[in-house]
PDB file of N, CA and C in Angstrom:
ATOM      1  N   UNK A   1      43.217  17.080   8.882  1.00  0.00           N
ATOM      2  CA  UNK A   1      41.926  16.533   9.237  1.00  0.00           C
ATOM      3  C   UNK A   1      41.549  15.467   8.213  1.00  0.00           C
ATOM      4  N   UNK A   2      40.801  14.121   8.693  1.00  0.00           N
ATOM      5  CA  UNK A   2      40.752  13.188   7.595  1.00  0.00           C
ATOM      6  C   UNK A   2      39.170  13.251   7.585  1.00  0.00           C
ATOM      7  N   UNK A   3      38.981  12.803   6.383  1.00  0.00           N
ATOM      8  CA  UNK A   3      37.678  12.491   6.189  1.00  0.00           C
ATOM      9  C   UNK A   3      37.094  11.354   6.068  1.00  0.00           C
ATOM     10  N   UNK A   4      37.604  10.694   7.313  1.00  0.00           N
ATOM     11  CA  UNK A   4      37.050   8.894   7.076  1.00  0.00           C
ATOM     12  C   UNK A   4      35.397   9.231   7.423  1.00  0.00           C
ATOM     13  N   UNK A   5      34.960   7.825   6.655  1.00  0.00           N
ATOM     14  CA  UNK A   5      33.460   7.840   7.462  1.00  0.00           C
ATOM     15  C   UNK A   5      33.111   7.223   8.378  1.00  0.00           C
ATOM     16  N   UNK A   6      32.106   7.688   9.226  1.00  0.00           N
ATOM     17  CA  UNK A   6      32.096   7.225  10.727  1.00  0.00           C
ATOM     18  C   UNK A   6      30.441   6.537  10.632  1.00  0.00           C
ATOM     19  N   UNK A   7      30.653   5.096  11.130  1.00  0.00           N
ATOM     20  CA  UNK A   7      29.255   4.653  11.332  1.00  0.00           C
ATOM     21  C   UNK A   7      29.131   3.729  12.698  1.00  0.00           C
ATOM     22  N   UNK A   8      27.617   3.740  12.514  1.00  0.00           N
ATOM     23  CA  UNK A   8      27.631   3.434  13.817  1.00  0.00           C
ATOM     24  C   UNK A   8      26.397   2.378  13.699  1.00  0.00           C
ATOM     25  N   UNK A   9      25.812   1.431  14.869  1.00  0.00           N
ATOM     26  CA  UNK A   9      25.273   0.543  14.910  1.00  0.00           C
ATOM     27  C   UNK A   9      23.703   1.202  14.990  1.00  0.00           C
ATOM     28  N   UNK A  10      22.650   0.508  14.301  1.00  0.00           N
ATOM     29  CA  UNK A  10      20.893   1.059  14.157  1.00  0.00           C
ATOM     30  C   UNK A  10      20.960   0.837  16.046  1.00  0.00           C
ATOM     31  N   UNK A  11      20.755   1.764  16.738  1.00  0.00           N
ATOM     32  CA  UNK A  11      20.028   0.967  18.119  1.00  0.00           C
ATOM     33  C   UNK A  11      19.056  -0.106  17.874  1.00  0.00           C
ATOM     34  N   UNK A  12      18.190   0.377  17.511  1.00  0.00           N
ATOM     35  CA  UNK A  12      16.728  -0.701  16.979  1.00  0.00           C
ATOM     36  C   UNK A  12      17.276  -2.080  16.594  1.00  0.00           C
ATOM     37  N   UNK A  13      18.129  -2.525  15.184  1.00  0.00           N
ATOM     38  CA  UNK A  13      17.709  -3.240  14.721  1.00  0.00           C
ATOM     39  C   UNK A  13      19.506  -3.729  14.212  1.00  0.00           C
ATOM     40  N   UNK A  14      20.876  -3.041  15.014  1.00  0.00           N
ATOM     41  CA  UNK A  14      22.004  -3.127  14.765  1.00  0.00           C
ATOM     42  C   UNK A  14      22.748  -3.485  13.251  1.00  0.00           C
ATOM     43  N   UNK A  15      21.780  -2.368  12.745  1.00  0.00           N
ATOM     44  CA  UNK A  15      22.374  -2.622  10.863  1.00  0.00           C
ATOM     45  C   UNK A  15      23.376  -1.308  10.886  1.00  0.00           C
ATOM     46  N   UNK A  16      24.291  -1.752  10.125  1.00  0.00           N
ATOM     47  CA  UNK A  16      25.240  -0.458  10.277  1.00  0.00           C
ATOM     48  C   UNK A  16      24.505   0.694   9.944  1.00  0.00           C
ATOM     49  N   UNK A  17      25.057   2.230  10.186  1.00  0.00           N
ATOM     50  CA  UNK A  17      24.335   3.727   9.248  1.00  0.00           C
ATOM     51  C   UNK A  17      25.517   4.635   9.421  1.00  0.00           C
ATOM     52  N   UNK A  18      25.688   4.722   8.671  1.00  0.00           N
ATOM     53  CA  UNK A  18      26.289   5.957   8.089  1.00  0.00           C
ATOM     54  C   UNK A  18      26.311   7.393   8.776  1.00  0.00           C
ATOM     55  N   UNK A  19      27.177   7.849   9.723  1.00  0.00           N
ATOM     56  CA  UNK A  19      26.669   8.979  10.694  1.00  0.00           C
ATOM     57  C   UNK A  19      27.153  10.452   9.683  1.00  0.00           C
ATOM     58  N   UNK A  20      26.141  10.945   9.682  1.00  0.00           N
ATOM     59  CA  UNK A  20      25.938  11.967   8.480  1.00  0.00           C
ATOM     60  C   UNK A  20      25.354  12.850   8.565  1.00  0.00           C
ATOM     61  N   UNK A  21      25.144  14.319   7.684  1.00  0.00           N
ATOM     62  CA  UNK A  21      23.977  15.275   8.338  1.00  0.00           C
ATOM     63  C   UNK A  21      22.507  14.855   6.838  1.00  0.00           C
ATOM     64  N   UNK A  22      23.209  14.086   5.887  1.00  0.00           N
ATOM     65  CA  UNK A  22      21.879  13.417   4.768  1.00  0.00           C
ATOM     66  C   UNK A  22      21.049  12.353   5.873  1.00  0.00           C
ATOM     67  N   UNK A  23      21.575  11.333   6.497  1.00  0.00           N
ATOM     68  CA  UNK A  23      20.694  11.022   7.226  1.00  0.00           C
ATOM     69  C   UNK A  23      20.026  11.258   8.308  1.00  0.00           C
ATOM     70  N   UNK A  24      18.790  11.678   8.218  1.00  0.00           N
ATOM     71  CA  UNK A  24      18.000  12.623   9.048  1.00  0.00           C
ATOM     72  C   UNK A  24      17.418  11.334  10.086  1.00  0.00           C
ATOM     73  N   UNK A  25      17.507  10.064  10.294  1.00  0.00           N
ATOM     74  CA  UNK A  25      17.401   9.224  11.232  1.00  0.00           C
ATOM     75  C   UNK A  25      18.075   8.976  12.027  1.00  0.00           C
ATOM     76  N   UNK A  26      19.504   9.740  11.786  1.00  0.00           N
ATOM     77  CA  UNK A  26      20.427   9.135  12.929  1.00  0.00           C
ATOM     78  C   UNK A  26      20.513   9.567  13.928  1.00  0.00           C
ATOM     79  N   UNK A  27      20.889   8.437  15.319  1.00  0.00           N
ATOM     80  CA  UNK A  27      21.046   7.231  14.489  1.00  0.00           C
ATOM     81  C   UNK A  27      20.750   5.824  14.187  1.00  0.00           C
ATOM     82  N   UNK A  28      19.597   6.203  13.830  1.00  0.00           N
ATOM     83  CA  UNK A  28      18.631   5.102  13.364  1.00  0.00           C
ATOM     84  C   UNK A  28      18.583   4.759  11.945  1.00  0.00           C
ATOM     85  N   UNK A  29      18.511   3.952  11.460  1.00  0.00           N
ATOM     86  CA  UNK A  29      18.611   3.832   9.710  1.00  0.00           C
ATOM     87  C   UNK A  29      17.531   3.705   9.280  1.00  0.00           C
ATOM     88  N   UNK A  30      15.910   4.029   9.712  1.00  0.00           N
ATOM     89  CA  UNK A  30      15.593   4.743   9.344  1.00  0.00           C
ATOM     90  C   UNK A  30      14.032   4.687  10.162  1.00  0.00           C
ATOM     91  N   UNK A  31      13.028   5.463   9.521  1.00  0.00           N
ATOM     92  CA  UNK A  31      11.644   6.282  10.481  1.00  0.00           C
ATOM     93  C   UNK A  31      11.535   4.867  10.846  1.00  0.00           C
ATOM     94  N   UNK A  32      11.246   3.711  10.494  1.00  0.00           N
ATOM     95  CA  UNK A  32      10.951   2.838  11.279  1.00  0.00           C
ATOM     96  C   UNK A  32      11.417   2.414  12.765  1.00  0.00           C
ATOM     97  N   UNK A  33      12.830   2.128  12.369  1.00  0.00           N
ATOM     98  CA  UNK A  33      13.847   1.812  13.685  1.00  0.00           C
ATOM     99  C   UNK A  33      13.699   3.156  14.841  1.00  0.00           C
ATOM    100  N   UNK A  34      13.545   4.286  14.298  1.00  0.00           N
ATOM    101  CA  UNK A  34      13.188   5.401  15.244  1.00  0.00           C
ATOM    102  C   UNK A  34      12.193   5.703  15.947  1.00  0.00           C
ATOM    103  N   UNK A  35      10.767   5.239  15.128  1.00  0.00           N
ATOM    104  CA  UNK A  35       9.629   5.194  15.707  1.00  0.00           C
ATOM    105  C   UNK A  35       9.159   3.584  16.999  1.00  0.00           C
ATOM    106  N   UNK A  36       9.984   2.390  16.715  1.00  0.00           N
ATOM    107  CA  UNK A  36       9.899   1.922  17.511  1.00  0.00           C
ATOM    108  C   UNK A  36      11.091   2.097  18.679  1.00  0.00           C
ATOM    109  N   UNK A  37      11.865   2.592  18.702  1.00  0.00           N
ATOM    110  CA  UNK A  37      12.487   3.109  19.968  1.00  0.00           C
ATOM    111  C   UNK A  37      11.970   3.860  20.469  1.00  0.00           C
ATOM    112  N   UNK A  38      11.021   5.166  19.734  1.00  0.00           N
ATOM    113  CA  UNK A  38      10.192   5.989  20.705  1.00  0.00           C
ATOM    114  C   UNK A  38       8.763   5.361  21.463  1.00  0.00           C
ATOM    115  N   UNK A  39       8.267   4.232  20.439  1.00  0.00           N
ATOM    116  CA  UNK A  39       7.049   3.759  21.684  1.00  0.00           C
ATOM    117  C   UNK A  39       7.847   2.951  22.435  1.00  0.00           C
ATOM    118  N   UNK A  40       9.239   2.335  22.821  1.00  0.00           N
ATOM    119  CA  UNK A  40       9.747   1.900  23.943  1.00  0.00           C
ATOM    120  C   UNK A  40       9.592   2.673  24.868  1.00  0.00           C
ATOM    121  N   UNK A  41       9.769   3.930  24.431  1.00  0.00           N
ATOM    122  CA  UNK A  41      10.239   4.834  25.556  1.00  0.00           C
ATOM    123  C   UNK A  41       8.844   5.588  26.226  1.00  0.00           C
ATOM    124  N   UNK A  42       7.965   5.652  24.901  1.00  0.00           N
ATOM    125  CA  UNK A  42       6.352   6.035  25.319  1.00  0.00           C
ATOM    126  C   UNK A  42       5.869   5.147  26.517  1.00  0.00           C
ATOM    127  N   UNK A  43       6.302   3.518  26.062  1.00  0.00           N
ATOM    128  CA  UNK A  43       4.829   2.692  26.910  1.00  0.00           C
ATOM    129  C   UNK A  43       5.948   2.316  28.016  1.00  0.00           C
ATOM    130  N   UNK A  44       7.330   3.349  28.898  1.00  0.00           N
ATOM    131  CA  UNK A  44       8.044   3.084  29.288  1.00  0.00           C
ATOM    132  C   UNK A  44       8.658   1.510  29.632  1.00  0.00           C
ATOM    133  N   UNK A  45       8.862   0.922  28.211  1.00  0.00           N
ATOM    134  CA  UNK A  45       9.736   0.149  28.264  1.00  0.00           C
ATOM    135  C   UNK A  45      11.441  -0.167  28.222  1.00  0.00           C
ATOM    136  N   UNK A  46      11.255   1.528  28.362  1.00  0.00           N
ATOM    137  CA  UNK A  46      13.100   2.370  28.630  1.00  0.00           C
ATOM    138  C   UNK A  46      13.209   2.811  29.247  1.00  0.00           C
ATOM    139  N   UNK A  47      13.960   3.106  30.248  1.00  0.00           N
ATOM    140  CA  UNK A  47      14.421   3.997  31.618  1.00  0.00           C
ATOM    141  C   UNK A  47      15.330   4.509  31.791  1.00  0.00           C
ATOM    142  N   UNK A  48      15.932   5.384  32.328  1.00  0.00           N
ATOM    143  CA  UNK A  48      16.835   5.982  33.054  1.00  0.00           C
ATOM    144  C   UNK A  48      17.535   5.549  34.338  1.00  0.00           C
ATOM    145  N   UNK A  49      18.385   5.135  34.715  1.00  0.00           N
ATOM    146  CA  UNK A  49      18.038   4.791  36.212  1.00  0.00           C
ATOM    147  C   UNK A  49      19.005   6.320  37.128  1.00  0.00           C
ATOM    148  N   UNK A  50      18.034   6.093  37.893  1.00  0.00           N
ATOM    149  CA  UNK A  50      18.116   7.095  39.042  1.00  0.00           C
ATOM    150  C   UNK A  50      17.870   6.969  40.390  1.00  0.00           C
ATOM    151  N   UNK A  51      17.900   8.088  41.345  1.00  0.00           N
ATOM    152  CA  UNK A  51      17.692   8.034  42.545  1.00  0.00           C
ATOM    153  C   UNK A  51      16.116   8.691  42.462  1.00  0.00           C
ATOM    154  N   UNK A  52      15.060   8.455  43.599  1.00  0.00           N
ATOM    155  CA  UNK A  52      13.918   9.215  43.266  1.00  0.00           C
ATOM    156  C   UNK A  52      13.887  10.173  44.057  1.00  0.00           C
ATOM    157  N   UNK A  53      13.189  11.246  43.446  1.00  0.00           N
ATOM    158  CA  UNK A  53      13.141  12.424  43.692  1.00  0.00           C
ATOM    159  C   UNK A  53      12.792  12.761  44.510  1.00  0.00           C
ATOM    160  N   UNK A  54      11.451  11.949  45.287  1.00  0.00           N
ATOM    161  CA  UNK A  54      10.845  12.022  45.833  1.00  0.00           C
ATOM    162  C   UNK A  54      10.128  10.664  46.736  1.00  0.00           C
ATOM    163  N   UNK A  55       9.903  10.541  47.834  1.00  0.00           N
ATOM    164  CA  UNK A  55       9.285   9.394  48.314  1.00  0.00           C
ATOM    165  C   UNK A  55       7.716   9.821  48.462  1.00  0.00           C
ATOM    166  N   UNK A  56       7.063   8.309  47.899  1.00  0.00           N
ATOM    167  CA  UNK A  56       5.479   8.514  47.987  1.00  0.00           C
ATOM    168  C   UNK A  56       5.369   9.074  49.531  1.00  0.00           C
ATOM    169  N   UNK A  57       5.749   8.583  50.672  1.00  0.00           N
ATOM    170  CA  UNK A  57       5.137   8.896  51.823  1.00  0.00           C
ATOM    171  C   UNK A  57       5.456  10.247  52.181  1.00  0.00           C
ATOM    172  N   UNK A  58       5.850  11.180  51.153  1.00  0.00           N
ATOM    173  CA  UNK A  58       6.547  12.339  51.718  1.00  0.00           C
ATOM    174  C   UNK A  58       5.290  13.252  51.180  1.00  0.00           C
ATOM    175  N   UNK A  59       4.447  12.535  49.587  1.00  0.00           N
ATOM    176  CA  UNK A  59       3.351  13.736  49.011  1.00  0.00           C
ATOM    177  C   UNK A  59       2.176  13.370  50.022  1.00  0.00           C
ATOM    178  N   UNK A  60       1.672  14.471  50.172  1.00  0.00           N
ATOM    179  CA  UNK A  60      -0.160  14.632  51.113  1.00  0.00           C
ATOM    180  C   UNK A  60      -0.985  14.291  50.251  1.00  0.00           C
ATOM    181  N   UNK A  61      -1.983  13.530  50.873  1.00  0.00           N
ATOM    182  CA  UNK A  61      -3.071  13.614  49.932  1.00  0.00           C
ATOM    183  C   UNK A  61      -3.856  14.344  49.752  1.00  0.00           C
ATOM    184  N   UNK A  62      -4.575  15.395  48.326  1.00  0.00           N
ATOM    185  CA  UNK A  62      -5.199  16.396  47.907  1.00  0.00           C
ATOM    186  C   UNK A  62      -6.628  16.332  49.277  1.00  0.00           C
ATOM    187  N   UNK A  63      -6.911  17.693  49.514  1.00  0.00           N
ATOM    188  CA  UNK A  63      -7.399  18.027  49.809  1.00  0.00           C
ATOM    189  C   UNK A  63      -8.795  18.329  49.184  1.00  0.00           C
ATOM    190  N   UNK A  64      -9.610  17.273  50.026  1.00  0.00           N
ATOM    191  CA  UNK A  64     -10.975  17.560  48.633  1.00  0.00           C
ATOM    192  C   UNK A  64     -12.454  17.567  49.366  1.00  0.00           C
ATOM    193  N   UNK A  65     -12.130  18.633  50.331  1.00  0.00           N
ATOM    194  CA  UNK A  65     -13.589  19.037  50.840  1.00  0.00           C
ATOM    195  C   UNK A  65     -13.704  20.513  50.366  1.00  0.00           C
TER     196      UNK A  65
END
């Protein structure tokens, strides 16, 4: 078994990091680069792509008498 080191690219901000269990950002290099990938994903400016689950014309509208 070798012990090369393995790194990998910041998503955020593509600075190399060090894939490790000391860095607790990865793999992000660091709270910054991590915290703006999560409001991407908050103010969904990240997606998934998929099929939908569901079609609007399929939900009823609430019942409100």
């Amino acid at each position: 078994m070798t012990n090369s080191i393995k790194s990998v690219n910041c998503p955020t901000c593509q600075r190399k990091v060090i894939w490790s269990e000391q860095n607790v950002f990865r793999p992000f290099c660091s709270e910054r680069c991590r915290l703006i990938d999560f409001g991407g994903w908050a103010g969904e400016k990240h997606s998934i792509a998929s099929e939908p689950v569901f079609d609007d014309d399929d939900v009823e509208p609430p019942n409100l008498q």
